[in-house]
Protein backbone atom coordinates (compact mmCIF):
# COMPACT_ATOMS: atom_id res chain seq x y z
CA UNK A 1 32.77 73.50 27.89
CA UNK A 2 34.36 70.67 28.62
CA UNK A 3 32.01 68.24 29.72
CA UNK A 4 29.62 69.28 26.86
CA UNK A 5 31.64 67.81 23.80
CA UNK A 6 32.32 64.53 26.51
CA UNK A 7 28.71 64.66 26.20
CA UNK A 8 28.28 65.00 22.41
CA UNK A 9 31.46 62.24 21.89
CA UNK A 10 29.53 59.40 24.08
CA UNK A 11 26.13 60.43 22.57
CA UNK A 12 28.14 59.06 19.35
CA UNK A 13 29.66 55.97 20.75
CA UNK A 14 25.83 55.09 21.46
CA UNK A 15 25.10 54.99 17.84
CA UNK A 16 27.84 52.22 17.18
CA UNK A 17 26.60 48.60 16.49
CA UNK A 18 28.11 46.17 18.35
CA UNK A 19 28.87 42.64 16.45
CA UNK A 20 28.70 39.62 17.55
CA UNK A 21 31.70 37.59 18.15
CA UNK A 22 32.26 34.97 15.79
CA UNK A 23 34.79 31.71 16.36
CA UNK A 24 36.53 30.76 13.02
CA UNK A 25 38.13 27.32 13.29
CA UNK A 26 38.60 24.83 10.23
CA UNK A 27 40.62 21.68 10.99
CA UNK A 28 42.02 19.56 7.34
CA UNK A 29 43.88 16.75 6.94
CA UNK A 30 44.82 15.81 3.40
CA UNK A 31 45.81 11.87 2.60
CA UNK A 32 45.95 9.49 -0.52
CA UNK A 33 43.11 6.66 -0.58
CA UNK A 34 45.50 3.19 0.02
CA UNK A 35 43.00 1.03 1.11
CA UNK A 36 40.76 2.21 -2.40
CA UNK A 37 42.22 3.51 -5.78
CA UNK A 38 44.47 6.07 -4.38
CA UNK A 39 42.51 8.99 -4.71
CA UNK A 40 43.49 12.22 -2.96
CA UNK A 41 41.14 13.22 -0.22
CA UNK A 42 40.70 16.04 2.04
CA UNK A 43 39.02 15.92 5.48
CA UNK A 44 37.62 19.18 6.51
CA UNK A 45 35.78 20.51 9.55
CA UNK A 46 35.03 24.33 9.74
CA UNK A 47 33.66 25.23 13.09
CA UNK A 48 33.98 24.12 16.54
CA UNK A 49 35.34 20.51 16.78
CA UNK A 50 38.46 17.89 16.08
CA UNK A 51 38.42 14.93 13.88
CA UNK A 52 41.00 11.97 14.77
CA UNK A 53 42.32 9.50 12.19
CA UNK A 54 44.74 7.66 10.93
CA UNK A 55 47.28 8.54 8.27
CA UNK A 56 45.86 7.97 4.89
CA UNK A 57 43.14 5.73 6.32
CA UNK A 58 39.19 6.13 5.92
CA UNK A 59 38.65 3.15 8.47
CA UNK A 60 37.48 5.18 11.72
CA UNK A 61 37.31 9.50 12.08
CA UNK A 62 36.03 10.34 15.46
CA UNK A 63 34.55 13.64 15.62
CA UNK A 64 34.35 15.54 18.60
CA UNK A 65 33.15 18.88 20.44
CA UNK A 66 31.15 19.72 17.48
CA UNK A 67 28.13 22.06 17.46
CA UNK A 68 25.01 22.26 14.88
CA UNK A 69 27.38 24.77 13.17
CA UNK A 70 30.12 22.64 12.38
CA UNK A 71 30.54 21.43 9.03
CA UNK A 72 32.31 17.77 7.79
CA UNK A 73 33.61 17.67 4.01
CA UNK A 74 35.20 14.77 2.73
CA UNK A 75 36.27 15.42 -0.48
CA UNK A 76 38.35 14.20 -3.64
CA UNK A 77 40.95 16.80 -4.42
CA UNK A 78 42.26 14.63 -7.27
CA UNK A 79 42.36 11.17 -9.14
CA UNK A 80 45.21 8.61 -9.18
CA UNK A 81 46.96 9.19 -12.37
CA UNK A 82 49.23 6.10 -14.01
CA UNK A 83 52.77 6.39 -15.45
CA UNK A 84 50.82 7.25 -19.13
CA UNK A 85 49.26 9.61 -17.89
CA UNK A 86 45.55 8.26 -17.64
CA UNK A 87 43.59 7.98 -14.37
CA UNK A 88 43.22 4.67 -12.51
CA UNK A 89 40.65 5.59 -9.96
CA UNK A 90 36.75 6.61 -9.84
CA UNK A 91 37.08 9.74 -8.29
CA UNK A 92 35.43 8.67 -4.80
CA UNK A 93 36.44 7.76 -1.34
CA UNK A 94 35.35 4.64 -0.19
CA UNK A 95 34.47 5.60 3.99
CA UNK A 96 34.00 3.03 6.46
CA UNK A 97 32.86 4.27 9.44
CA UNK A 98 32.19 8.25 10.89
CA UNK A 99 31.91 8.30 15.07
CA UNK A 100 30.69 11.69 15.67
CA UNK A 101 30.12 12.15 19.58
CA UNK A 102 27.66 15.30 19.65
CA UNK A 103 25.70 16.97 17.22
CA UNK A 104 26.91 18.40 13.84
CA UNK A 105 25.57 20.43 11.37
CA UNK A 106 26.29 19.33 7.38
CA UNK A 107 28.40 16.48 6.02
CA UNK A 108 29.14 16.34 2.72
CA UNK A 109 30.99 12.71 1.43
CA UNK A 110 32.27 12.44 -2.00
CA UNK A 111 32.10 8.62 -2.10
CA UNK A 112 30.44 5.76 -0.04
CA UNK A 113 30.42 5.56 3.58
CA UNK A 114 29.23 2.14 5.49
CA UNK A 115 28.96 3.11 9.09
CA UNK A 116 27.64 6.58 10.60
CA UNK A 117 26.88 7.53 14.54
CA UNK A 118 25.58 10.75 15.67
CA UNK A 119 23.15 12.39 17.92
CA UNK A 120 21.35 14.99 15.60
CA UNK A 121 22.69 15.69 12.06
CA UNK A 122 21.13 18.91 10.28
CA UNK A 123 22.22 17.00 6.57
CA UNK A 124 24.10 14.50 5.29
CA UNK A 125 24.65 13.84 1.44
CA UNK A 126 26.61 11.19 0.19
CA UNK A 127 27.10 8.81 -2.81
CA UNK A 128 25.91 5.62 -1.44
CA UNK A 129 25.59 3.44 1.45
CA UNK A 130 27.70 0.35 0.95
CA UNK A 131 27.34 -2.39 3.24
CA UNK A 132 27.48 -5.86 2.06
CA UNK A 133 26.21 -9.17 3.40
CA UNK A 134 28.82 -10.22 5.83
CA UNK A 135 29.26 -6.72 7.12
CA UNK A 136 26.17 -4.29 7.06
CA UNK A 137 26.64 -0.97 7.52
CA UNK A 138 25.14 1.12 9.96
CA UNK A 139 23.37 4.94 9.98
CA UNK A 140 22.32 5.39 13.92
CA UNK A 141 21.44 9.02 14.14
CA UNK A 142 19.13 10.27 17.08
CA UNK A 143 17.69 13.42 14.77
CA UNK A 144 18.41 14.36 10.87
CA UNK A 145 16.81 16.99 8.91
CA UNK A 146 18.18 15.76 5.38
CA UNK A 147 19.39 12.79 4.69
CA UNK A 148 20.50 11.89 0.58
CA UNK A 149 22.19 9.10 -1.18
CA UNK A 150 22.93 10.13 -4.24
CA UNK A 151 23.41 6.51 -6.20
CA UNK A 152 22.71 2.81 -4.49
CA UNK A 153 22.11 1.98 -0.93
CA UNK A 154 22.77 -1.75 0.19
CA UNK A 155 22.92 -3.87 3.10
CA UNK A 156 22.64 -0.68 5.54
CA UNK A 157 20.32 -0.60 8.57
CA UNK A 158 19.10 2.83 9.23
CA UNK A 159 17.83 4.00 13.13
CA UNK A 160 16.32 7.33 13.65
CA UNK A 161 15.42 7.72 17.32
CA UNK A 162 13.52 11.00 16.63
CA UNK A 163 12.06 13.06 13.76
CA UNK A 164 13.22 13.17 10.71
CA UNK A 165 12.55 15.38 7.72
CA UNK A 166 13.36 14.78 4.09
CA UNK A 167 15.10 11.55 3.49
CA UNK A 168 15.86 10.62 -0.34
CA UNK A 169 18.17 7.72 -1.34
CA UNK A 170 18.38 6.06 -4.25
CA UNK A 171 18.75 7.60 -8.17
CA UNK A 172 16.11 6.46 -11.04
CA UNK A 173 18.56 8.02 -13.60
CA UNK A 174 20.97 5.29 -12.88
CA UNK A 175 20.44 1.39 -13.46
CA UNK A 176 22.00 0.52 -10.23
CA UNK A 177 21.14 2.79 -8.11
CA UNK A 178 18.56 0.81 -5.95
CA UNK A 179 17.86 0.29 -3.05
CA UNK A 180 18.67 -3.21 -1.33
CA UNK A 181 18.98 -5.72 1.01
CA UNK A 182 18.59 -2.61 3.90
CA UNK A 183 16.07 -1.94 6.99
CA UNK A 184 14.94 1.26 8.52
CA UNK A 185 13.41 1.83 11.72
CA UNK A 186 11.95 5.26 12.56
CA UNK A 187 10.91 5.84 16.59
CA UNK A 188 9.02 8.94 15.79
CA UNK A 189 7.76 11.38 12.81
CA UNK A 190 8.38 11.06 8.90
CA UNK A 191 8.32 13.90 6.97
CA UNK A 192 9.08 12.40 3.16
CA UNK A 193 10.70 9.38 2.52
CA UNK A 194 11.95 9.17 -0.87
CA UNK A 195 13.20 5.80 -2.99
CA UNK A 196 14.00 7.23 -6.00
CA UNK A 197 14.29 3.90 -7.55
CA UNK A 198 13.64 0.20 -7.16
CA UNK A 199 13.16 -1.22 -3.11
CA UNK A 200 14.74 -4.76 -2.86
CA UNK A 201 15.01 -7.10 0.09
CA UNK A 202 14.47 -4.75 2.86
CA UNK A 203 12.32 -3.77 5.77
CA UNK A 204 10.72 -0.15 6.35
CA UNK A 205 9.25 -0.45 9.96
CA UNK A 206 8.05 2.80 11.81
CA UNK A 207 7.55 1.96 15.32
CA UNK A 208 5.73 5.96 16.72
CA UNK A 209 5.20 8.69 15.25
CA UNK A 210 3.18 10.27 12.08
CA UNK A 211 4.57 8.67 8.57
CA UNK A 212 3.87 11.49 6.37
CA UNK A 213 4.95 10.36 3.22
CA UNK A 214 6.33 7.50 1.76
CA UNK A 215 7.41 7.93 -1.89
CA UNK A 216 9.03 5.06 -3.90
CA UNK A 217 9.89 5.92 -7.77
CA UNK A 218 10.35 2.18 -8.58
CA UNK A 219 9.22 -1.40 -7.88
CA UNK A 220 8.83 -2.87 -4.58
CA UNK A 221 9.88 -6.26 -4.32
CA UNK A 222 10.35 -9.04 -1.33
CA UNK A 223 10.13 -5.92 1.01
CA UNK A 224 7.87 -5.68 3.89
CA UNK A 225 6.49 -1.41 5.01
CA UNK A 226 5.27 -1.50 8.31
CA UNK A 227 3.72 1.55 10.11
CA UNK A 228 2.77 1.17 13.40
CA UNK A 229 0.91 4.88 13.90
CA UNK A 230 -0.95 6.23 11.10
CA UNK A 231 0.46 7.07 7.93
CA UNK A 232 -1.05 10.17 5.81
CA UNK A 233 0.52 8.94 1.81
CA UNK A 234 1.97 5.94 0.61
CA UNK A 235 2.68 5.94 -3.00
CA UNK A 236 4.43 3.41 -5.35
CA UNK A 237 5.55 4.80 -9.17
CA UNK A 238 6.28 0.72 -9.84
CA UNK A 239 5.06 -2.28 -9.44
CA UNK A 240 4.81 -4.50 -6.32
CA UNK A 241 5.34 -8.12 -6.13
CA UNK A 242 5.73 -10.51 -3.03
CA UNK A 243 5.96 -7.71 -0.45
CA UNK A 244 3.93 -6.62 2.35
CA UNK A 245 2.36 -3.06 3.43
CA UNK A 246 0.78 -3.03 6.69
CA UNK A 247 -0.43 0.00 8.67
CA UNK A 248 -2.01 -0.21 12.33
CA UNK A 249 -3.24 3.13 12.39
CA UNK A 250 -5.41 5.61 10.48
CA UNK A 251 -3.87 5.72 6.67
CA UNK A 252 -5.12 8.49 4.24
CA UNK A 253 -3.96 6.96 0.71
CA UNK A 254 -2.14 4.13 -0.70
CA UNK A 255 -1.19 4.82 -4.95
CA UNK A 256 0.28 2.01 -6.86
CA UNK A 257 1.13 3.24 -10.57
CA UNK A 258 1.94 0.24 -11.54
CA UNK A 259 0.77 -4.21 -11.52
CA UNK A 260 0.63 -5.86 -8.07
CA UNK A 261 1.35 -9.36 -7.41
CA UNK A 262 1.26 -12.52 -4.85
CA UNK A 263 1.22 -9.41 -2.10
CA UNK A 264 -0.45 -8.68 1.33
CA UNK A 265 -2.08 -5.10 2.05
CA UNK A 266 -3.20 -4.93 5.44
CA UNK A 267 -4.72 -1.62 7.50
CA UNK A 268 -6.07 -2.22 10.99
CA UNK A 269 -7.95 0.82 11.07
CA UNK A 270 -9.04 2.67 8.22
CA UNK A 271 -8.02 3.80 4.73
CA UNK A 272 -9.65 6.54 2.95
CA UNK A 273 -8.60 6.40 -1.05
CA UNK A 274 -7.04 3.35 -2.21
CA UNK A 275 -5.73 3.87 -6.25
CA UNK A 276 -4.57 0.84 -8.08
CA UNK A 277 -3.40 1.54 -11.77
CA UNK A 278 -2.69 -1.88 -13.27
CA UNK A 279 -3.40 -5.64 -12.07
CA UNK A 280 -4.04 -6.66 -9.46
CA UNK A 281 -2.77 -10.51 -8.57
CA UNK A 282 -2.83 -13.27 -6.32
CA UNK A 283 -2.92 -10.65 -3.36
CA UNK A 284 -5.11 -9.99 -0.79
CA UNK A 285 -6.64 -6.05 0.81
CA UNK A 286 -7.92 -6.34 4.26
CA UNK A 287 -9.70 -3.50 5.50
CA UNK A 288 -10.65 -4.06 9.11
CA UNK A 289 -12.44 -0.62 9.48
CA UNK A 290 -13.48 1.76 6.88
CA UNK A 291 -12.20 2.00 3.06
CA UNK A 292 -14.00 5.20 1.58
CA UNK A 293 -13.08 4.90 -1.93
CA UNK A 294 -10.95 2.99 -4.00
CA UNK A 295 -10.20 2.25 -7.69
CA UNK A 296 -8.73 -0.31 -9.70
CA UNK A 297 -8.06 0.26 -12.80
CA UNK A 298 -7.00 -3.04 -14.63
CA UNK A 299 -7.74 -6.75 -13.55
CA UNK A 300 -8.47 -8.07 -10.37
CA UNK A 301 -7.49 -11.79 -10.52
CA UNK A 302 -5.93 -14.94 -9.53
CA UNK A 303 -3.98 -18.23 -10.68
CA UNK A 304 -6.74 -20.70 -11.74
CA UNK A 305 -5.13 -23.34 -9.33
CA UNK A 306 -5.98 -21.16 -6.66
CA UNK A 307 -7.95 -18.76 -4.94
CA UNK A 308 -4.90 -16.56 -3.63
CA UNK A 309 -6.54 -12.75 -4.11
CA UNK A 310 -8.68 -12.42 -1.24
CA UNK A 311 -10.00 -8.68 -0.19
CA UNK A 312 -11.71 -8.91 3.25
CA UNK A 313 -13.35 -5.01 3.95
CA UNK A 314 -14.97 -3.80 7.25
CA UNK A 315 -17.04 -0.81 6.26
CA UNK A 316 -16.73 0.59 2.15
CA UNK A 317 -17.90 3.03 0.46
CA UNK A 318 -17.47 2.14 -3.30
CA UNK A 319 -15.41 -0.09 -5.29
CA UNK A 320 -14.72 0.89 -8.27
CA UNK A 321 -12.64 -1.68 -11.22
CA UNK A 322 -12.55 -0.50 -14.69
CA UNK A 323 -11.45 -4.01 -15.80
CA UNK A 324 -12.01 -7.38 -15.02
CA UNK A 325 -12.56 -9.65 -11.78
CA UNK A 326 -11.01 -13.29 -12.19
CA UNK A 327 -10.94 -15.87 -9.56
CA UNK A 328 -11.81 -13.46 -6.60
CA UNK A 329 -13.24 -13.61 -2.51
CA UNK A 330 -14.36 -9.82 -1.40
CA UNK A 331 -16.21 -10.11 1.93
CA UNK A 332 -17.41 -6.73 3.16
CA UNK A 333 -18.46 -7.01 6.75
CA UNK A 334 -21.28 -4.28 6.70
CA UNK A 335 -22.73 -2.34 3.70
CA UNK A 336 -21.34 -1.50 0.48
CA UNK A 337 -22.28 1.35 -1.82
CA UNK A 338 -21.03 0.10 -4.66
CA UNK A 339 -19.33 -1.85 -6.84
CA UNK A 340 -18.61 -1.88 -10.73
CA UNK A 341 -16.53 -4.16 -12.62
CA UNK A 342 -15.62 -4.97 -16.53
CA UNK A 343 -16.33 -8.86 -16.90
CA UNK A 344 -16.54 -11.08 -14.35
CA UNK A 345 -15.45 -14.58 -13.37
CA UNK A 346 -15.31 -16.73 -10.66
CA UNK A 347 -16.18 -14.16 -8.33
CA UNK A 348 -17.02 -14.86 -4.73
CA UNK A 349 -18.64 -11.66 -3.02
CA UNK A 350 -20.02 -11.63 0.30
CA UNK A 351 -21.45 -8.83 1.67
CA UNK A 352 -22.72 -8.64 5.71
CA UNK A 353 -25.29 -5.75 5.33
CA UNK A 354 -26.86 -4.38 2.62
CA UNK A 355 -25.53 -4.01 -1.38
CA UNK A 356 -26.43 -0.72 -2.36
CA UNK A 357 -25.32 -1.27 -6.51
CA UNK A 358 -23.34 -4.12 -8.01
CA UNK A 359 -23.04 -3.62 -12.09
CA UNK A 360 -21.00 -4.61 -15.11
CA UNK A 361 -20.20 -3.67 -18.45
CA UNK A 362 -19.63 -6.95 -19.40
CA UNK A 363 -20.85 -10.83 -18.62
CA UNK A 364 -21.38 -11.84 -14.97
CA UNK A 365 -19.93 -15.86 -15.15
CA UNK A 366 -18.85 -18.54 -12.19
CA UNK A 367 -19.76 -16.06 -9.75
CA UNK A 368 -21.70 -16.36 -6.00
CA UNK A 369 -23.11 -13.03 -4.68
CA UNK A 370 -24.45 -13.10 -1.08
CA UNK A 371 -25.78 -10.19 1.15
CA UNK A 372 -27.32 -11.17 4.52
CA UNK A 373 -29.35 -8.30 4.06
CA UNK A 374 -31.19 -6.02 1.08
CA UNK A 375 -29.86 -5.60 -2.20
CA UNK A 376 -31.21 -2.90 -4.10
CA UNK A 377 -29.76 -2.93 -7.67
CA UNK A 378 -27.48 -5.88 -9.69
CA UNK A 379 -27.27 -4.62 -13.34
CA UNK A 380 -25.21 -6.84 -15.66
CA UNK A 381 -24.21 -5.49 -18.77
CA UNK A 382 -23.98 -8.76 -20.90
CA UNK A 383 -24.79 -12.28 -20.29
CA UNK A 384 -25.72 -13.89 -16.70
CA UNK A 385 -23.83 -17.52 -16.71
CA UNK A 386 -23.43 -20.13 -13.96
CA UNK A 387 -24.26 -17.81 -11.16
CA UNK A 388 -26.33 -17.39 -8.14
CA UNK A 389 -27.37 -14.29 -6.30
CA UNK A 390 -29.31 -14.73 -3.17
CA UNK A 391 -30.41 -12.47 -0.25
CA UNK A 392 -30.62 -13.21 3.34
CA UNK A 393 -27.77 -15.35 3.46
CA UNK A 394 -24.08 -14.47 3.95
CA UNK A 395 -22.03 -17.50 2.55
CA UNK A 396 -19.03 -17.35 5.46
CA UNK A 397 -15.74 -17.13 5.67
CA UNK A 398 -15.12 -19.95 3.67
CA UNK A 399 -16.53 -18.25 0.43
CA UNK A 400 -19.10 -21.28 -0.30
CA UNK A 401 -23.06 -21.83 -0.55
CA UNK A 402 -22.79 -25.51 1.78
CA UNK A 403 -24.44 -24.33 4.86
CA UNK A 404 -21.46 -25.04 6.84
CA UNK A 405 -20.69 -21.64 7.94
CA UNK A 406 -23.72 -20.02 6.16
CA UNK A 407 -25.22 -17.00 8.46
CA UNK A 408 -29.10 -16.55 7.93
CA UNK A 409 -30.57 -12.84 7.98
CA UNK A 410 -33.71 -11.86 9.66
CA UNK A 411 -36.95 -9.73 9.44
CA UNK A 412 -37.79 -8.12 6.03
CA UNK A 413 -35.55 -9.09 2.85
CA UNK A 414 -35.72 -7.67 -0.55
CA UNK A 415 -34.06 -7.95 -3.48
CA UNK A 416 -35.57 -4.63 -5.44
CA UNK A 417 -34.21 -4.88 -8.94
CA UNK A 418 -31.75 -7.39 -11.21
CA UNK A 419 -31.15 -6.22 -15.21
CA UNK A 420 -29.20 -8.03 -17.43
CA UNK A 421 -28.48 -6.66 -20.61
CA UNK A 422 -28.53 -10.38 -22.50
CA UNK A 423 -29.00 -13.60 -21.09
CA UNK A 424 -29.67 -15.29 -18.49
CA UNK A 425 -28.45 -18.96 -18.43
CA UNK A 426 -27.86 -21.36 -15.72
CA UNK A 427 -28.05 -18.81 -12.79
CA UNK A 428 -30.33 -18.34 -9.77
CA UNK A 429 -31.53 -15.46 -8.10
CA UNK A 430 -33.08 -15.97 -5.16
CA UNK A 431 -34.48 -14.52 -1.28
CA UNK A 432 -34.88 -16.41 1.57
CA UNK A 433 -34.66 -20.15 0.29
CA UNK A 434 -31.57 -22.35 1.29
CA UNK A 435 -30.24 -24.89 -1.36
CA UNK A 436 -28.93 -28.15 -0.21
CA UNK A 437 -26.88 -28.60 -3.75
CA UNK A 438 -25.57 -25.68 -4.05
CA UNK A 439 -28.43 -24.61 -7.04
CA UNK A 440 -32.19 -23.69 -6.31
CA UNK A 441 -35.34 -24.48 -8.01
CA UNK A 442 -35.61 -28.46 -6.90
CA UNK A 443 -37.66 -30.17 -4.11
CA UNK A 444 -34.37 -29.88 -1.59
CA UNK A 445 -34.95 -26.02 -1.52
CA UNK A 446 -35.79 -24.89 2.10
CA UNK A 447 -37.32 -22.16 3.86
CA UNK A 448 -35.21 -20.82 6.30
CA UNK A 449 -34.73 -21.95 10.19
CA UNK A 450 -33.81 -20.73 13.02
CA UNK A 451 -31.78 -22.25 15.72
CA UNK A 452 -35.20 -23.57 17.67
CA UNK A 453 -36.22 -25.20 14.43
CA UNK A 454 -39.00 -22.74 13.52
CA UNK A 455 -39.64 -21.08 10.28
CA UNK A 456 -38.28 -17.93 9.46
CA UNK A 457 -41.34 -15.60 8.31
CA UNK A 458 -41.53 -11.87 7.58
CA UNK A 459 -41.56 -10.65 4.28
CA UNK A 460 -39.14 -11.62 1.40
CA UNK A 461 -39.50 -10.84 -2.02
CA UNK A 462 -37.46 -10.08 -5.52
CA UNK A 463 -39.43 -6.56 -6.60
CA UNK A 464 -38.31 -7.13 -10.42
CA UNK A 465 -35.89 -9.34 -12.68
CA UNK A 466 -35.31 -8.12 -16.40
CA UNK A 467 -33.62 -9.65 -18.87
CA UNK A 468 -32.43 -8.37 -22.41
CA UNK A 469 -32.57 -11.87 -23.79
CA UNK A 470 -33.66 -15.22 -22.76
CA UNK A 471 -34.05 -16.94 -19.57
CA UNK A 472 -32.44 -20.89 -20.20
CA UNK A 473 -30.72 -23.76 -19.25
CA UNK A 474 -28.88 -26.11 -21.10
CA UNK A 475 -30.65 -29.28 -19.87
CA UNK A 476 -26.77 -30.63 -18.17
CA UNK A 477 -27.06 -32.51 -15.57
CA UNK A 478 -26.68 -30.57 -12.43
CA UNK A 479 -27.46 -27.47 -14.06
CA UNK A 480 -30.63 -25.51 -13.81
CA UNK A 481 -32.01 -22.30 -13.12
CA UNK A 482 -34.45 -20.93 -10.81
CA UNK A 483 -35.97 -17.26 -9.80
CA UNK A 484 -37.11 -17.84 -6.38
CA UNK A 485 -38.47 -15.62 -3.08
CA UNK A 486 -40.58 -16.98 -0.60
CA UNK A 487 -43.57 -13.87 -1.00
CA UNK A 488 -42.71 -13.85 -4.42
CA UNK A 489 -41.39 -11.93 -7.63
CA UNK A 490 -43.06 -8.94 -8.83
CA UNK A 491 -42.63 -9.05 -11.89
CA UNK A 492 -40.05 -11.05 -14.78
CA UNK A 493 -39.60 -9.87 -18.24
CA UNK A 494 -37.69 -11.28 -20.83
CA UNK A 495 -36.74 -9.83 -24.57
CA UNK A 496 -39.67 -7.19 -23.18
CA UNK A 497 -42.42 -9.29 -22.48
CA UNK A 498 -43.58 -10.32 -19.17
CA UNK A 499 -42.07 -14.25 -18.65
CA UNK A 500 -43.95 -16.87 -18.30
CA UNK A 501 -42.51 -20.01 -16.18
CA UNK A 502 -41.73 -23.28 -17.36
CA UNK A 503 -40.65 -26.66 -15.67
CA UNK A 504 -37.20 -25.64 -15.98
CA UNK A 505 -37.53 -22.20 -13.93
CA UNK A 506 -38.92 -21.54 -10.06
CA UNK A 507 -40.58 -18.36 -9.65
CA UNK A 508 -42.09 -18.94 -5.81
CA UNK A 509 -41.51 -22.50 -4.65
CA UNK A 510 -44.49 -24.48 -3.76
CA UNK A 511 -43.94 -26.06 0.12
């Protein structure tokens, strides 16, 4: 009888859960802020691990023999209060530097913190990052999962040696709290990085890895983003001016909300969607492999004085810019789609391949278009002014008709259709023939050569030219039109009627 209940007693003892063993350790120090505005702080670290530092001093805590469940609070437990009674301090500790010699789990730091050292950090939050010019501060962190800054950053340099996950600095609620003056280096993966405000003076550089997304809610300005593998979104809520984005690998998107100005965008490989909301200045796009799509949505121009906005394309889909062009080189090194513009002025297009559709709702002025090979369709919505068009020839990288770099194309060459809404003054359009001035329709007109100094022959010829309104010249000096192709021009109407030439106008040049 006996050993039956023994039985029954052990059957029970099976039944009991058995719980794990847990260590409870918290180690505080409390001290008064002297080297700030003697606020009264509390150091805390629950789980495994010691802090060292000295008495009432925020210069150096060592932390040691922690685990990714140890926990670091630095906290205000109360403000300095004056002999009236009022408070005399800002509720913040100001921290200068955190050694932590293994990995940690969460750090919370009510207050500003200049210099941080870990190996992997699960989260850190904070106030700011306050480094200043003669003394930067430093956040050297092998991993981090989290990473926030709840008000300004500046003068820190941030190094992640491997992946990081959500970092978000910066706060667009406040006026200062930018940004500045700072550089971060990333060795591997991105997950989000987040400037929730303006980006000043400083560097972004990812050296490996994937960046996922950057996210800036502010302008960029005299800052320089630099991703060295491929980078999936890159989005700016601001404006840009004088700054530099460059990616080396494959990028998916690049969004500016806002005007761009005296910049450089530069992909080696290729960029699928490329959204620009407002102008876009003085700044040049260079594309070396494929841009799918891209939109611009305001102006496209540059200073008179100069030529400084220069977009240099590989391979492109379409362009699309629902304003104007002003003072503009675009040299697309194979086909293009197409393009579509508002006005345009002093444009300087050169396309290596064939133009699928060029068109605008307004006036086409000041403007050279040259495609080494076929253009199918030019449709100008207003006036044609001061302009040539010519196929068979791509005008080099110096953006000019002089022959000096000119490329010649070969075999068949067509120009199928041009329509311009008004009128056509001063312009040439034109297949096959090489100017010596600069303007066709004269006796210096040329068919073209090759390098043995034999004609060029195959067939080359403009398939229709309509114009709304007239066909002129304004009898200048210098200025002239001419409608030329060396097998000729279909057909030319003008105000609906078929056009008849006149001494002023070239339809196929006599040799």
């Amino acid at each position: 009888m006996t050993d039956i209940l023994m039985m029954k007693y052990n059957q029970k003892l099976l039944d009991l859960e058995l719980l794990e063993s847990r260590q409870l350790l918290s180690f505080v120090v409390v001290g008064v802020e002297i080297n700030g505005d003697g606020d009264t702080y509390e150091i805390r670290l629950d789980g495994p691990g010691i802090f060292d530092t000295a008495a009432n001093s925020l210069e150096l805590i060592t932390v040691t023999g922690t685990t990714a469940k140890s926990n670091l609070r630095i906290v205000v437990l109360g403000k300095n209060i004056d002999q009236n009674g009022q408070s005399t301090s800002n509720g913040m500790v100001d921290v200068d530097t955190i050694s932590i010699t293994e990995n940690i789990g969460n750090i919370i730091i009510e207050g500003s913190i200049k210099k941080i050292t870990a190996e992997t950090i699960k989260s850190l939050k904070v106030d700011s990052f306050s480094g200043n010019s003669d003394a930067p501060g430093v956040v050297d962190v092998q991993k981090i999962n989290a990473l926030t800054a709840l008000s300004k950053v500046t003068y820190t340099n941030f190094t992640f040696r491997d992946k990081v996950g959500t970092i978000k600095l910066g706060n667009r609620k406040q006026e200062d709290g930018t940004v500045t003056n700072s550089h971060f280096t990333f060795h591997n993966d991105v997950k989000n990085l987040i400037i929730d405000n303006h980006l000043g003076s400083s560097q972004i550089t990812q050296l490996d890895g994937v960046a996922k997304r950057y996210l800036i809610n502010g302008n960029v300005a005299d800052s320089a983003i630099h991703v060295y593998g491929d980078a999936k979104t890159l989005a700016i809520n601001g404006n840009v001016a004088h700054s530099t984005i460059h990616v080396y690998g494959e990028a998916k998107a690049l969004a500016i909300n806002g005007a761009v100005s005296r910049s450089d965008f530069d992909f080696d490989m290729s960029l699928k969607k490329l959204n620009v909301k407002e102008e876009w200045i003085d700044t040049t796009l260079d594309v070396k492999e494929t841009l799918t799509r891209s939109s611009f949505k305001s102006v496209i121009s540059s200073d008179p004085s100069e030529i400084a906005t220069q977009i240099s394309i590989k391979t492109i889909g379409r362009i699309n810019i629902k304003n104007d062009i002003i003072q503009t080189r675009i040299g697309i090194d194979s086909d293009i789609a197409k393009m579509t513009a508002g006005n345009v002025d002093g444009l300087a297009l050169r396309v290596n391949g064939n133009l699928g559709i060029f068109s605008t709702r307004g006036s086409l002025d000041n403007t050279i278009i040259s495609v080494l090979n076929n253009i199918n369709t030019i449709k100008v919505g207003k006036n044609l002014q001061q302009t040539v068009i010519v196929a068979g020839i791509n005008i080099g990288e110096d953006y000019l008709l002089n022959r000096e770099d000119d490329q010649l194309g070969r075999g068949d060459l067509l120009i199928k259709k041009v329509i311009i809404g008004n009128n056509l003054v001063n312009s040439s359009i034109a297949v096959s023939i090489l100017s010596k001035n600069g303007y066709f329709g004269d006796a210096l007109d040329t068919r073209f050569i090759d390098d043995q100094g034999n004609e060029i022959r195959a067939k080359q010829e403009i398939r229709l030219i309509k114009v709304g309104g007239t066909i002129s010249t304004t009898g200048i000096s210098g200025e002239s039109y001419a409608l030329v192709a060396e097998d000729g021009i279909d057909k030319i109407t003008s105000k609906g009627k078929i056009y008849i030439d006149n001494p002023d106008g070239v339809r196929v040049p006599v040799w």
